[in-house]
N, C-alpha and C. Protein backbone atom coordinates (compact mmCIF):
# COMPACT_ATOMS: atom_id res chain seq x y z
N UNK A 1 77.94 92.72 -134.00
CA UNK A 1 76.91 93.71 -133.68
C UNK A 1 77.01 94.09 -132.21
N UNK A 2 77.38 95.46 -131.99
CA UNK A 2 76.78 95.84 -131.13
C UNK A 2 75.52 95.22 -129.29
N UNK A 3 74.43 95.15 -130.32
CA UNK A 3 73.40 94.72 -129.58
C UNK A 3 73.51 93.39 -129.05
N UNK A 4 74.23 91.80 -129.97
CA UNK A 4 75.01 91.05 -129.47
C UNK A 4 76.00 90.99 -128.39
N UNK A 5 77.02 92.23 -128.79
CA UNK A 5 78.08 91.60 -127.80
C UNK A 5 76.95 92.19 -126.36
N UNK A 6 75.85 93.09 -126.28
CA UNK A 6 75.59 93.66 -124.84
C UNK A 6 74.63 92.40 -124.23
N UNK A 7 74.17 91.36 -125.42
CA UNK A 7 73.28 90.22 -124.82
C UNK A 7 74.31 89.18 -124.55
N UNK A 8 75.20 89.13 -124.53
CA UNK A 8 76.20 88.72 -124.37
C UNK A 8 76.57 88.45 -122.86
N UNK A 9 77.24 89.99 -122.73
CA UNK A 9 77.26 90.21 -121.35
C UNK A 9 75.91 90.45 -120.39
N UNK A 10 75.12 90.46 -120.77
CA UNK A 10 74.21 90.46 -120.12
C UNK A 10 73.59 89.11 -119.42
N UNK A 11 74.30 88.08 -120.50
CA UNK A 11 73.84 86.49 -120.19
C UNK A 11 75.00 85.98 -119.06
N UNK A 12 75.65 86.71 -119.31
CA UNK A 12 77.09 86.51 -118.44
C UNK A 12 76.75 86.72 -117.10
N UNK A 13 76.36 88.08 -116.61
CA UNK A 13 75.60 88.44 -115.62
C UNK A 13 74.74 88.01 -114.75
N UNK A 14 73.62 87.64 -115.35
CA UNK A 14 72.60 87.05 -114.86
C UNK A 14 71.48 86.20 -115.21
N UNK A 15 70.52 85.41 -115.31
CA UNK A 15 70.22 84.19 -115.48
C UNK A 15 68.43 84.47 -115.89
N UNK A 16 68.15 85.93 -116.11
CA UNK A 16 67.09 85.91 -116.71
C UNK A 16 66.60 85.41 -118.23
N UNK A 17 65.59 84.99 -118.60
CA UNK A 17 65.35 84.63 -119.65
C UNK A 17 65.28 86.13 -120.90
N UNK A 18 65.64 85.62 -122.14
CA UNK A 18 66.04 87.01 -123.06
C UNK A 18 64.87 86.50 -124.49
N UNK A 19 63.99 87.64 -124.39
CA UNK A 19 63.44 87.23 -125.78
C UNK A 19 64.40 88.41 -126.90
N UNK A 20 64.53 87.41 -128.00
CA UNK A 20 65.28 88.33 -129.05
C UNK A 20 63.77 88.72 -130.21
N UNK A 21 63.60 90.29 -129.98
CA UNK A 21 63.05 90.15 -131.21
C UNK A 21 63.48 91.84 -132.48
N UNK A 22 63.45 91.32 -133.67
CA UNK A 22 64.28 92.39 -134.54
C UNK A 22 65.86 92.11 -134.47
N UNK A 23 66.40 91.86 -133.72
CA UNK A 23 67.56 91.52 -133.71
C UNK A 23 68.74 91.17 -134.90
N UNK A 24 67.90 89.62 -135.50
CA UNK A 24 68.15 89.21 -136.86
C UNK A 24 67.21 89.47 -137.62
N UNK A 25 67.51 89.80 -138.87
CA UNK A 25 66.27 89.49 -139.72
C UNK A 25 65.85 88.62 -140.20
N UNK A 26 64.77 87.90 -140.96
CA UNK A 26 64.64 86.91 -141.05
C UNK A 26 65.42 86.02 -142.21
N UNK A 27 65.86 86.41 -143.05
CA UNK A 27 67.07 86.30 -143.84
C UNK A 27 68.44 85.61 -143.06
N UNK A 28 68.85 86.47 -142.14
CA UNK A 28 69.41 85.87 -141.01
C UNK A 28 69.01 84.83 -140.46
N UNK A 29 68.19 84.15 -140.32
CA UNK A 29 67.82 83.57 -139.35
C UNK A 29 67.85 82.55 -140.36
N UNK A 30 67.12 82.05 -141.50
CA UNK A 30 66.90 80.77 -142.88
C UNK A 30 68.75 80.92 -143.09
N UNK A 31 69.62 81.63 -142.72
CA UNK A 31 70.75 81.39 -143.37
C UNK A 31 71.60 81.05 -142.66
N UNK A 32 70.99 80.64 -141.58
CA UNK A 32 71.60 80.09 -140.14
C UNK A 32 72.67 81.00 -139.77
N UNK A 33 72.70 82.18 -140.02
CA UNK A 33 74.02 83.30 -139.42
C UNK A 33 73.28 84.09 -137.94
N UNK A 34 73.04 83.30 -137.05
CA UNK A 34 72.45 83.61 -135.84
C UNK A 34 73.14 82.92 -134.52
N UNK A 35 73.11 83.76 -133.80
CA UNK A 35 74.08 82.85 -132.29
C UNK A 35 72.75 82.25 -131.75
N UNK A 36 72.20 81.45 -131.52
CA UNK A 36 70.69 81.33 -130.75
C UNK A 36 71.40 81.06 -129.48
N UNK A 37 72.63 80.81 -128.89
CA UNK A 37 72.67 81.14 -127.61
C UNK A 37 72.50 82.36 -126.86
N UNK A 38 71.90 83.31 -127.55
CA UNK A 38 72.42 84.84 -127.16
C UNK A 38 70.25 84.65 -126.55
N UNK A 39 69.58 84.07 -126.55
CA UNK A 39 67.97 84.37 -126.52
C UNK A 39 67.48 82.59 -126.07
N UNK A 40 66.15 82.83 -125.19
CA UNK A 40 65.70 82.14 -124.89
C UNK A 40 64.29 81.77 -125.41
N UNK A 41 63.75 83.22 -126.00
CA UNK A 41 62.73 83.17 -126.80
C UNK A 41 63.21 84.04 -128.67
N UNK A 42 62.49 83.38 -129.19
CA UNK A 42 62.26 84.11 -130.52
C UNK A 42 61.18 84.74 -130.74
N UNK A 43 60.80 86.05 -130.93
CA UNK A 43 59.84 86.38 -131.66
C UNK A 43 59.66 86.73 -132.95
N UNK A 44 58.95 85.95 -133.81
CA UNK A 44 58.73 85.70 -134.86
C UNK A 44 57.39 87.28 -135.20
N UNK A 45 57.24 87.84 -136.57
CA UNK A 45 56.49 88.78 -136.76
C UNK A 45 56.00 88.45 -138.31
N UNK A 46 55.41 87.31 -138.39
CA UNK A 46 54.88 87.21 -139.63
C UNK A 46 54.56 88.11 -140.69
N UNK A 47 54.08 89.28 -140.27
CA UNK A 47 54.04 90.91 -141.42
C UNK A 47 55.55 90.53 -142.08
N UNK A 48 56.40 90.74 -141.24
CA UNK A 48 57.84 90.95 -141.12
C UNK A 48 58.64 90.10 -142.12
N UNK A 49 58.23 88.78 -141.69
CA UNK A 49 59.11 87.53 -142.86
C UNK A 49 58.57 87.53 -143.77
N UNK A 50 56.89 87.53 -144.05
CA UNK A 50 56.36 88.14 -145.55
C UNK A 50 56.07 87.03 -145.89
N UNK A 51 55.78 85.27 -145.45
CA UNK A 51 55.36 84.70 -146.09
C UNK A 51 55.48 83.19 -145.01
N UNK A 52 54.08 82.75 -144.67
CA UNK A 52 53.56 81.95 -144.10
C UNK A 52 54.90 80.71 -144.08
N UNK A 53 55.22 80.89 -145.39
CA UNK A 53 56.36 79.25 -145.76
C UNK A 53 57.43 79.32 -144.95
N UNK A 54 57.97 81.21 -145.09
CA UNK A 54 59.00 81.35 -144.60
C UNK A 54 59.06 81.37 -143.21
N UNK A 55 58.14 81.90 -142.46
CA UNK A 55 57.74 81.73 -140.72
C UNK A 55 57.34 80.35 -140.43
N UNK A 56 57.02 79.23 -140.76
CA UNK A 56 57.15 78.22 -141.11
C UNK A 56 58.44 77.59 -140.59
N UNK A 57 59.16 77.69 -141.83
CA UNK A 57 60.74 77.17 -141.55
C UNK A 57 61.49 77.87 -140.52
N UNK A 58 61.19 79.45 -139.95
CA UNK A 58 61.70 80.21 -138.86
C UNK A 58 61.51 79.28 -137.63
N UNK A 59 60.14 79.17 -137.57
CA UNK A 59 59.58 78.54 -136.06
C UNK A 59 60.16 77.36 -136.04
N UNK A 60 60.59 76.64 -137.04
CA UNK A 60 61.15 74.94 -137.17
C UNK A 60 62.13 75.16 -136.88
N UNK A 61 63.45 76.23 -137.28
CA UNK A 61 64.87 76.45 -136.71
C UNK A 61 64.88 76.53 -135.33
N UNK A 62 63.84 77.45 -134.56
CA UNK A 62 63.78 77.99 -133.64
C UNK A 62 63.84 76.63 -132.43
N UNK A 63 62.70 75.62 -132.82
CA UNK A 63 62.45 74.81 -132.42
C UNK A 63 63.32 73.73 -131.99
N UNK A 64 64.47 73.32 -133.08
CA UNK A 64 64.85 72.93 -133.26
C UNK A 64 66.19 73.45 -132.60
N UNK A 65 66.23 74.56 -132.10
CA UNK A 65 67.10 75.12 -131.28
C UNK A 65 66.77 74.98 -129.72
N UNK A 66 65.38 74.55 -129.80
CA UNK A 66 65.07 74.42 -128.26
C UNK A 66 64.93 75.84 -128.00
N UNK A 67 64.07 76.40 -128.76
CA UNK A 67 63.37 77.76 -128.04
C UNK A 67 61.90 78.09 -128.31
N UNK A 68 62.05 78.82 -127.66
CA UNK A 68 60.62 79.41 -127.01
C UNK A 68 60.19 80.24 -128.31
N UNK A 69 59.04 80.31 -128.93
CA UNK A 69 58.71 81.05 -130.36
C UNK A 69 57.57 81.83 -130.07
N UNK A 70 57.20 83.34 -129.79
CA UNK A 70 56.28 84.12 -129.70
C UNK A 70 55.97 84.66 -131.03
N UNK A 71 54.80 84.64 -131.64
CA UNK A 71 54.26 85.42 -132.33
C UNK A 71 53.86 86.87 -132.25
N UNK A 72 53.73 88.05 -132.62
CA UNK A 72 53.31 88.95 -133.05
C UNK A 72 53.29 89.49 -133.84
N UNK A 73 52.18 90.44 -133.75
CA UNK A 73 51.57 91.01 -135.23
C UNK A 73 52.64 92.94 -135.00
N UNK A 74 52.31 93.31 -136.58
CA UNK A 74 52.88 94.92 -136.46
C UNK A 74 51.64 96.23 -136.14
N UNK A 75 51.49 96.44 -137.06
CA UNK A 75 50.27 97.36 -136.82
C UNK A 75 49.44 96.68 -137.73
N UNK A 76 49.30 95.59 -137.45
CA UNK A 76 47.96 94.65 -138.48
C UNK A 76 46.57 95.14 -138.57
N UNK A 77 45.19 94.88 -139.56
CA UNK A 77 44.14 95.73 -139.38
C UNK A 77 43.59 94.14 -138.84
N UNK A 78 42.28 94.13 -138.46
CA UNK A 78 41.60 92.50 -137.81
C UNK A 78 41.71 91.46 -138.94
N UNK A 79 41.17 92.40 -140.10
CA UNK A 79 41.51 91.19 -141.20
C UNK A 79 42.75 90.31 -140.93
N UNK A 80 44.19 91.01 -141.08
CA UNK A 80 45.11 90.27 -140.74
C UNK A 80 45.69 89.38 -139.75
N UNK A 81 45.01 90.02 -138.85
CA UNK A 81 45.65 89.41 -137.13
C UNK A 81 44.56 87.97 -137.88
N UNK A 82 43.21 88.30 -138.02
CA UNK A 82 42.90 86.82 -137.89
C UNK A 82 42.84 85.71 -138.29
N UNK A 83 43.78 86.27 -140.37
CA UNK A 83 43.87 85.06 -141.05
C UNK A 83 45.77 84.97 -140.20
N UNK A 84 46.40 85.70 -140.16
CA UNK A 84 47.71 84.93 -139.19
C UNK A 84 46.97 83.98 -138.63
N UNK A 85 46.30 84.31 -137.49
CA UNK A 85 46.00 83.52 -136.25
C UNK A 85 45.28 82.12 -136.90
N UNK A 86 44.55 82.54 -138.12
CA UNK A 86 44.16 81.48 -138.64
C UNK A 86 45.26 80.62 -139.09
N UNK A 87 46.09 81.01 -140.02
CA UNK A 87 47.44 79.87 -140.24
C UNK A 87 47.99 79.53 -139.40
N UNK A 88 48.43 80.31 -138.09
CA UNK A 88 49.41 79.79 -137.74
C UNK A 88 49.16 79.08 -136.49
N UNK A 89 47.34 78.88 -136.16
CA UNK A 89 47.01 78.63 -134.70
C UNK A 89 47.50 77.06 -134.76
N UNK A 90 48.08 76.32 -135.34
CA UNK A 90 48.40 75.03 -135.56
C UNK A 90 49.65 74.28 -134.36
N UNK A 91 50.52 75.37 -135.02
CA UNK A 91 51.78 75.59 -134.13
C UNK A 91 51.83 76.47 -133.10
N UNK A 92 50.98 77.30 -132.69
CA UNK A 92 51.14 78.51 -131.61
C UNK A 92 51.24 77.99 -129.97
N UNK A 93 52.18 77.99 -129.18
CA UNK A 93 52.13 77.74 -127.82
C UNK A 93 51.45 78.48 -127.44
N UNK A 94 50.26 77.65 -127.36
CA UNK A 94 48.89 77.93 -126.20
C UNK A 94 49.74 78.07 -124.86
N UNK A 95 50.37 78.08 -124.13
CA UNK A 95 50.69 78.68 -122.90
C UNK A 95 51.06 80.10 -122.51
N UNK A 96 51.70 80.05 -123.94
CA UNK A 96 52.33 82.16 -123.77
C UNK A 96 51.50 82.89 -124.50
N UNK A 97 50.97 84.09 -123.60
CA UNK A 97 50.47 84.98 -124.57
C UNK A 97 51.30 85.74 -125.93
N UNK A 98 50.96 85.89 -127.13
CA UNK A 98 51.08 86.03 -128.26
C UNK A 98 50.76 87.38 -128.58
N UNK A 99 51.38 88.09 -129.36
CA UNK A 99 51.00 89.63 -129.72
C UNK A 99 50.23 90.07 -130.72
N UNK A 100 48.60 89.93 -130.55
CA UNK A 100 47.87 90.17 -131.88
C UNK A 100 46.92 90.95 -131.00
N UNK A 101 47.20 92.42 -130.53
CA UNK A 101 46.18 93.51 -130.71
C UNK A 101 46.55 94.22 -131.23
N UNK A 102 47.11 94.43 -132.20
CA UNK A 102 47.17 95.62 -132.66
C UNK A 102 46.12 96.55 -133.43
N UNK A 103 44.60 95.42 -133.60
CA UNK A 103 43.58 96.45 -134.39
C UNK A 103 43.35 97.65 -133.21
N UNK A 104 43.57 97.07 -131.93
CA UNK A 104 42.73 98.22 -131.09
C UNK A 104 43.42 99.37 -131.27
N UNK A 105 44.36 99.66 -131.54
CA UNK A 105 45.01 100.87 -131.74
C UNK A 105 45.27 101.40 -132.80
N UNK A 106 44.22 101.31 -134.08
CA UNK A 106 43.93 101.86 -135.21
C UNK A 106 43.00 102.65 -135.48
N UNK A 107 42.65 103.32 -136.11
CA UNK A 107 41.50 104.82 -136.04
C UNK A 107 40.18 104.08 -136.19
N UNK A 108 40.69 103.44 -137.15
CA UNK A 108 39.69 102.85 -138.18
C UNK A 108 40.09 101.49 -138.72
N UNK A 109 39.33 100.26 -138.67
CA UNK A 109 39.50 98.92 -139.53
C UNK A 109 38.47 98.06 -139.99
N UNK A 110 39.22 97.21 -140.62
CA UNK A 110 38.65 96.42 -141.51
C UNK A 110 37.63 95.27 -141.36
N UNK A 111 37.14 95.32 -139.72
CA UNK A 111 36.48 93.86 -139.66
C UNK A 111 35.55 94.35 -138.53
N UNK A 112 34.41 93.87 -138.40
CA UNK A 112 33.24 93.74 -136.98
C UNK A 112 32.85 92.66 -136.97
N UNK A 113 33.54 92.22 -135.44
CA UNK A 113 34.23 92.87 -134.74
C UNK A 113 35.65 92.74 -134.76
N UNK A 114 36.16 94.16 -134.18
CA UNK A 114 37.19 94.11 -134.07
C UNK A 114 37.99 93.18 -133.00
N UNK A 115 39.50 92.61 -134.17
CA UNK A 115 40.08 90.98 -133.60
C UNK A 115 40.51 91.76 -132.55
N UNK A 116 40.57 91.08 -131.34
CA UNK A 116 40.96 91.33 -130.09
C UNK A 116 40.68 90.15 -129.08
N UNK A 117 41.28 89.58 -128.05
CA UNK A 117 41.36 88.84 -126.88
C UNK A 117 40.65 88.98 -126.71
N UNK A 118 39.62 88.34 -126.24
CA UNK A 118 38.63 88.17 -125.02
C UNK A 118 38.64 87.31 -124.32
N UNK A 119 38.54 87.84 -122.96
CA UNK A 119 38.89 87.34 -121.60
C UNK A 119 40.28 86.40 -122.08
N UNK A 120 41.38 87.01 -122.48
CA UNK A 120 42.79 86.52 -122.74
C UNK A 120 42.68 85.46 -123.61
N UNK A 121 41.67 84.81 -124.68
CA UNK A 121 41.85 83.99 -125.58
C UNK A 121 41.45 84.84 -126.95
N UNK A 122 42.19 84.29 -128.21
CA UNK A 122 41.76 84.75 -129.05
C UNK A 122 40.90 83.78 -130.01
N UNK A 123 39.70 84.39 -130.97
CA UNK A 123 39.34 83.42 -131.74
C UNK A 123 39.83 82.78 -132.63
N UNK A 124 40.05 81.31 -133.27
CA UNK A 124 40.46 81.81 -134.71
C UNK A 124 39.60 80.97 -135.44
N UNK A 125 39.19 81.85 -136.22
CA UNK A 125 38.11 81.94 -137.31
C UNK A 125 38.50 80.68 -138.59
N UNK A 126 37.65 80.33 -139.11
CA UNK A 126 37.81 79.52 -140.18
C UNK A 126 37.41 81.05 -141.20
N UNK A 127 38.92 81.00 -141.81
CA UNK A 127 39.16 81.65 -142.72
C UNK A 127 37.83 82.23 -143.75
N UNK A 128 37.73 80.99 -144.18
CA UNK A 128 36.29 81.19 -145.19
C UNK A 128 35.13 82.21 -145.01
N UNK A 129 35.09 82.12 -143.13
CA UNK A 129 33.79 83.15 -142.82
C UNK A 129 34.41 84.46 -142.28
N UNK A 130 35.33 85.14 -142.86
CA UNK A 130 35.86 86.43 -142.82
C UNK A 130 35.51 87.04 -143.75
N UNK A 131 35.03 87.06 -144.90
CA UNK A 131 34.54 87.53 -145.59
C UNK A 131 33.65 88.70 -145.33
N UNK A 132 32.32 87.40 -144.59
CA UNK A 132 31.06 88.73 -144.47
C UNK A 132 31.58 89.92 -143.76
N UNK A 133 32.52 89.19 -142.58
CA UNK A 133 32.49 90.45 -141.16
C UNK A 133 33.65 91.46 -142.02
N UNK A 134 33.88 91.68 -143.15
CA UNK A 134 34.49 92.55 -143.65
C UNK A 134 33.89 93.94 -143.14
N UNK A 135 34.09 94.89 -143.13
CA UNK A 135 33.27 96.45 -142.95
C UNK A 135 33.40 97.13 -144.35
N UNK A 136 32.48 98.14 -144.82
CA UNK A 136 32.34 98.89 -146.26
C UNK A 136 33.17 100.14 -145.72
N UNK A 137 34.34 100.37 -146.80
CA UNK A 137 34.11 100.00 -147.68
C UNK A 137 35.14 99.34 -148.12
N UNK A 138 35.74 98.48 -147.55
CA UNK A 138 36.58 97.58 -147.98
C UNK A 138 36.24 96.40 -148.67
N UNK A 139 34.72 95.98 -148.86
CA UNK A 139 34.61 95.21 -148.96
C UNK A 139 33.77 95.08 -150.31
N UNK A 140 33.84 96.89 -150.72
CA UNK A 140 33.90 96.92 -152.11
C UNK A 140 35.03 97.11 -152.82
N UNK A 141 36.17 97.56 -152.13
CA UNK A 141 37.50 97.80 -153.20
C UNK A 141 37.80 96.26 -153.11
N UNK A 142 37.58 95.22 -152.18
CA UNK A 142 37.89 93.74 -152.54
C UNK A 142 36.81 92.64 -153.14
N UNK A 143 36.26 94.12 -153.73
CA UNK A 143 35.41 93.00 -154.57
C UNK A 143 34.11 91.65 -154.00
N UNK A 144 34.39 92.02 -152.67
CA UNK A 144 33.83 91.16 -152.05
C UNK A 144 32.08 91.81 -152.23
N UNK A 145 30.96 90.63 -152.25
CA UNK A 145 29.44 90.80 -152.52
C UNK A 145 28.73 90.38 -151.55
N UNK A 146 27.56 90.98 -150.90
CA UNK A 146 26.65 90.07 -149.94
C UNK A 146 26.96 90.22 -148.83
């Protein structure tokens, strides 16, 4: 690839730290066909791998590579950013900031209030009580009552 051989030379060069993210897909990455010398961080995009198990075993390769693992979200609505944040606040390096605003830059969503940092921490919710803070009318197409 392309984008390889230029992180390549780029590592050759000079001694800054390289987050890889999109690069591999995550397919790539469970099939171990990845240089992890080419990155110092991984960013992982849970939307992206499609399944908690599989970002899971991503962050464990990663780890296990001796790297740095950032989370972010895609254009997630709050619902999502905050059951991620809910699974995955287990493993998340509390030292680096993490990429979950993306409700603020939606017209319109799914939760009050809307998930967002405050004062640079985020909440994470026990799953269970996401429910109420649903907004209508989503929270009649999910069936949700009360």
């Amino acid at each position: 690839k392309q984008d390889a051989g230029n992180l390549k030379l780029l590592r050759s060069c000079c001694e800054i730290r390289i987050a890889i993210d999109e690069l591999w897909s995550p397919q790539e990455i469970l099939q171990g066909q990845v240089d992890w010398s080419l990155c110092d961080v991984l960013v992982v995009k849970p939307a992206r791998v499609g399944s908690l198990f599989w970002v899971n075993c991503i962050h464990e390769l990663a780890v296990e590579q001796q790297k740095q693992v950032v989370f972010t979200s895609m254009l997630d609505t709050s619902v999502g950013l905050a059951c991620t944040v809910g699974f995955l606040h287990t493993f998340l390096d509390h030292e680096v900031a993490h990429g979950f605003e993306t409700a603020r830059m939606l017209a319109s969503d799914t939760m009050i209030p809307v998930y967002a940092p405050r004062e640079g921490k985020l909440l994470v919710y026990d799953l269970t009580t996401i429910p109420p803070l649903i907004r209508e009318p989503y929270r009649s197409i999910l069936g949700i009552r009360g």
